[in-house]
Protein backbone atom coordinates (compact mmCIF):
# COMPACT_ATOMS: atom_id res chain seq x y z
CA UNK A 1 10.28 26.88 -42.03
CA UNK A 2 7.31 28.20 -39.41
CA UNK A 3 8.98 28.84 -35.66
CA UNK A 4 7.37 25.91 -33.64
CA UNK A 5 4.02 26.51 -31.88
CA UNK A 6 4.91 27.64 -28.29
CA UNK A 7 2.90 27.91 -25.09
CA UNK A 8 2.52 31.63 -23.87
CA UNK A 9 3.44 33.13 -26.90
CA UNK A 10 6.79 32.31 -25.89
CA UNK A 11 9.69 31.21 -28.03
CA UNK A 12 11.92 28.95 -25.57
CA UNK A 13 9.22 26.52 -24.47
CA UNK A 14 8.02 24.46 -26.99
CA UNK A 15 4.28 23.21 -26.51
CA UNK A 16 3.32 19.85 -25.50
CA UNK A 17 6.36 19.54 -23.62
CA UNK A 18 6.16 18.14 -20.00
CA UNK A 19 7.63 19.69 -16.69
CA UNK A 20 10.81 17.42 -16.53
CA UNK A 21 11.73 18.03 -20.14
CA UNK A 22 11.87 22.17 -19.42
CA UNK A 23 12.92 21.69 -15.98
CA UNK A 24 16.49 19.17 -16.37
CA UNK A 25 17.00 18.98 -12.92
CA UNK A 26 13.28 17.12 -12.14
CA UNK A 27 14.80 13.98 -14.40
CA UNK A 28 17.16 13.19 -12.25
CA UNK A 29 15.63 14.39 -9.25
CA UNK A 30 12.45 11.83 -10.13
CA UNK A 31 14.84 8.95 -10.19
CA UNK A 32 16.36 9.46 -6.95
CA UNK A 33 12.95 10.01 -5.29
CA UNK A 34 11.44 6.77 -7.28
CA UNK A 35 14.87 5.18 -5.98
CA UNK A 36 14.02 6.05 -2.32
CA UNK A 37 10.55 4.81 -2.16
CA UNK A 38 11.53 1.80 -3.51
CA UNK A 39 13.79 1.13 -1.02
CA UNK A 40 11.22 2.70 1.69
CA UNK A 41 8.94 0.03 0.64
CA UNK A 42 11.84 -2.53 1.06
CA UNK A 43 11.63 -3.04 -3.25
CA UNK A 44 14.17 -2.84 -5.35
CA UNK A 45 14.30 -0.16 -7.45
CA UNK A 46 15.39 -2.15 -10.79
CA UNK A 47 14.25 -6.17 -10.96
CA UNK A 48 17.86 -7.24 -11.73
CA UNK A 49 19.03 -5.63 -8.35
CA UNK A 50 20.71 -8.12 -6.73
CA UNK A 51 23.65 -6.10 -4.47
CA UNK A 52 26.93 -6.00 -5.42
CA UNK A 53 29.37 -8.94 -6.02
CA UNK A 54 31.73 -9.60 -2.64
CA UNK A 55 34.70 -7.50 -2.77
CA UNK A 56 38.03 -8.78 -4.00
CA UNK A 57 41.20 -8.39 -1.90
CA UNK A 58 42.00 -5.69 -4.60
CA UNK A 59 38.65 -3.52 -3.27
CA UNK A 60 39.18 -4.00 0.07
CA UNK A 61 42.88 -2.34 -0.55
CA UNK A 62 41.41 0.86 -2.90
CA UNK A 63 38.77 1.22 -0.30
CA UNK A 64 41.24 1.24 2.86
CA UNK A 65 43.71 3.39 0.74
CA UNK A 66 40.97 5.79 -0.39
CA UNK A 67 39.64 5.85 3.66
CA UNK A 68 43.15 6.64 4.84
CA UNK A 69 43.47 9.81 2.37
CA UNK A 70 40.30 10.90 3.48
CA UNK A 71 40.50 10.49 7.11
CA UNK A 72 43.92 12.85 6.85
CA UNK A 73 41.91 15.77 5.46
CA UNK A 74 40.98 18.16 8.18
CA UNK A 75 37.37 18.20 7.10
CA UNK A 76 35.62 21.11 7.34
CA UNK A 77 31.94 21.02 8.97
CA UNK A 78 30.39 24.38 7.34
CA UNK A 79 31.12 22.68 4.01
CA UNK A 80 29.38 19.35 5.35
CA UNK A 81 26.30 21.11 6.24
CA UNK A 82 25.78 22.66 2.95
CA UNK A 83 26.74 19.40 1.25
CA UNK A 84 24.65 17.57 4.15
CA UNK A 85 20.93 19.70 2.62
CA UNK A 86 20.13 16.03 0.82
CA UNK A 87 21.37 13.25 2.98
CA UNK A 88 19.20 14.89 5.95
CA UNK A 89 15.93 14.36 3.52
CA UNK A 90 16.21 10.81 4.31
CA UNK A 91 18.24 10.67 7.24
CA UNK A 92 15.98 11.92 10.12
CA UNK A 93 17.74 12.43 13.73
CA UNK A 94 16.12 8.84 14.86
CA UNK A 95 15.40 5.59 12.62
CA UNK A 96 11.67 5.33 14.06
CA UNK A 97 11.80 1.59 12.80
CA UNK A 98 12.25 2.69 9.05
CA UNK A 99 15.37 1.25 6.79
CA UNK A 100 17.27 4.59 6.66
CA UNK A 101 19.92 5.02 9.64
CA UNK A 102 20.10 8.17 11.06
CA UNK A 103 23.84 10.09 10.37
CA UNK A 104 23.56 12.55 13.02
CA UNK A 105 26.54 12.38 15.83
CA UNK A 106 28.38 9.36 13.99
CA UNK A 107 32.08 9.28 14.60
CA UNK A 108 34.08 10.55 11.36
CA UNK A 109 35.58 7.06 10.39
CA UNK A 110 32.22 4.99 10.31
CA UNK A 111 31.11 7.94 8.02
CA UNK A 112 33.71 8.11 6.00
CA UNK A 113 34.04 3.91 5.26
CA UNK A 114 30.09 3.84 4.77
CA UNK A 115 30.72 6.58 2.11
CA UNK A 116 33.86 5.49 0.55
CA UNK A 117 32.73 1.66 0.08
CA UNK A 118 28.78 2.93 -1.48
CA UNK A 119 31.03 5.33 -3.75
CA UNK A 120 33.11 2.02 -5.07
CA UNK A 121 30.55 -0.20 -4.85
CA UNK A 122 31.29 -2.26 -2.30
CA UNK A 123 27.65 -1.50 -0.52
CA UNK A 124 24.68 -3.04 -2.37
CA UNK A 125 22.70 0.29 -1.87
CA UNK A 126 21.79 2.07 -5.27
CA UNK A 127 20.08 5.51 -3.98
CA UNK A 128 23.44 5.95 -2.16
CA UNK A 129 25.87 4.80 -4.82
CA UNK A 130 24.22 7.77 -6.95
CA UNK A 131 24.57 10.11 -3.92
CA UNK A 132 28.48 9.04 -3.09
CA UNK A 133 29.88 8.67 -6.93
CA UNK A 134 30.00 12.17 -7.20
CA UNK A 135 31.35 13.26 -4.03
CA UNK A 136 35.36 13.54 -4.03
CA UNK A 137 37.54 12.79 -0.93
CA UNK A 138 37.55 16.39 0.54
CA UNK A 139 33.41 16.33 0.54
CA UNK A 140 33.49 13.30 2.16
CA UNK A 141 35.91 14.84 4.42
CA UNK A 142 33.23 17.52 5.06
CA UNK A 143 30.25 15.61 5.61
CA UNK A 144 31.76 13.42 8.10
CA UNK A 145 32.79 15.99 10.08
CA UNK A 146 29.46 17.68 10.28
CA UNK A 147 27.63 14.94 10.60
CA UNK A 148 30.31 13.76 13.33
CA UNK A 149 28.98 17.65 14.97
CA UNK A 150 25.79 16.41 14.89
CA UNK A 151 23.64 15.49 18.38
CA UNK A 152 21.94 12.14 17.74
C-alpha cells in the first residue's frame, strides 16, 4: 500500500489535514475560548444550559468537607502564579462592567469555596467547571494564596 500523500514532503503530517487536528492542544483550547465568548456575550455556550440543579444537603457537606481540607494546606503562592497564567486571561485586575470578576487580592476562603463548589458543580458556570475539574486540593491551595497576594 502507497505511504499517504503528505504536505512538505513530509511523512508525519498527512495532507488536507487542518491546524487543530496536527496541533491537539488547539481542540480543546477552541472550546474554552468559544466557551468564554459565549459567556462574554451573556449566551450560553450549549442551548440546553440551564445551571446546575440546587444542591442537596449531601453537596453542601462534600463541598464544606472538601473546603476545610483545602483551607488546612499551607498553599504555596509561586505554585499559584504559574497555575494562575490562564485564570488572569479572563480575570483582569478590575471588572470594567464586564461579567468576569476580577481574582486579584481576594481573601483565600472566598477563593477557595468559589473553586471548590464550580469543581463539584454546585456553580452554574461551564468555562469554569472545565477550568476547576482538573485542579486537585493542593492547586487550589496555591491559587488562592496567590491570588490572595494579589493587589486589587
Amino acid at each position: 500500500m502507497p505511504a499517504p500523500v503528505t504536505q512538505h514532503g513530509r511523512n508525519d503530517v498527512p495532507k488536507n489535514t487542518g491546524i487543530v487536528s496536527q496541533r491537539p492542544i488547539l481542540g480543546p483550547l477552541l472550546g474554552l475560548m468559544l466557551g468564554a465568548v459565549a459567556l462574554f456575550l451573556g449566551t450560553p455556550a450549549v442551548a440546553s444550559e440551564a445551571g446546575p440543579p440546587p444542591p442537596t444537603a449531601e453537596d453542601l457537606l462534600r463541598a464544606e468537607h472538601l473546603e476545610t481540607e483545602i483551607l488546612a494546606l499551607d498553599g504555596d503562592a509561586a505554585f499559584g502564579e504559574y497555575l494562575g497564567g490562564e485564570c488572569v486571561t479572563c480575570h483582569q485586575s478590575s471588572s470594567a462592567g464586564g461579567t468576569i470578576p476580577p481574582i486579584a487580592g481576594l481573601p483565600v476562603d472566598h477563593t477557595v469555596r468559589a473553586l471548590v463548589e464550580y469543581k463539584l458543580g454546585l456553580r452554574g458556570n461551564e468555562v469554569m467547571r472545565l477550568m476547576t475539574a482538573r485542579l486537585g486540593s493542593e492547586e487550589i491551595a496555591a491559587l488562592a494564596a496567590y491570588f490572595a497576594e494579589l493587589s486589587p
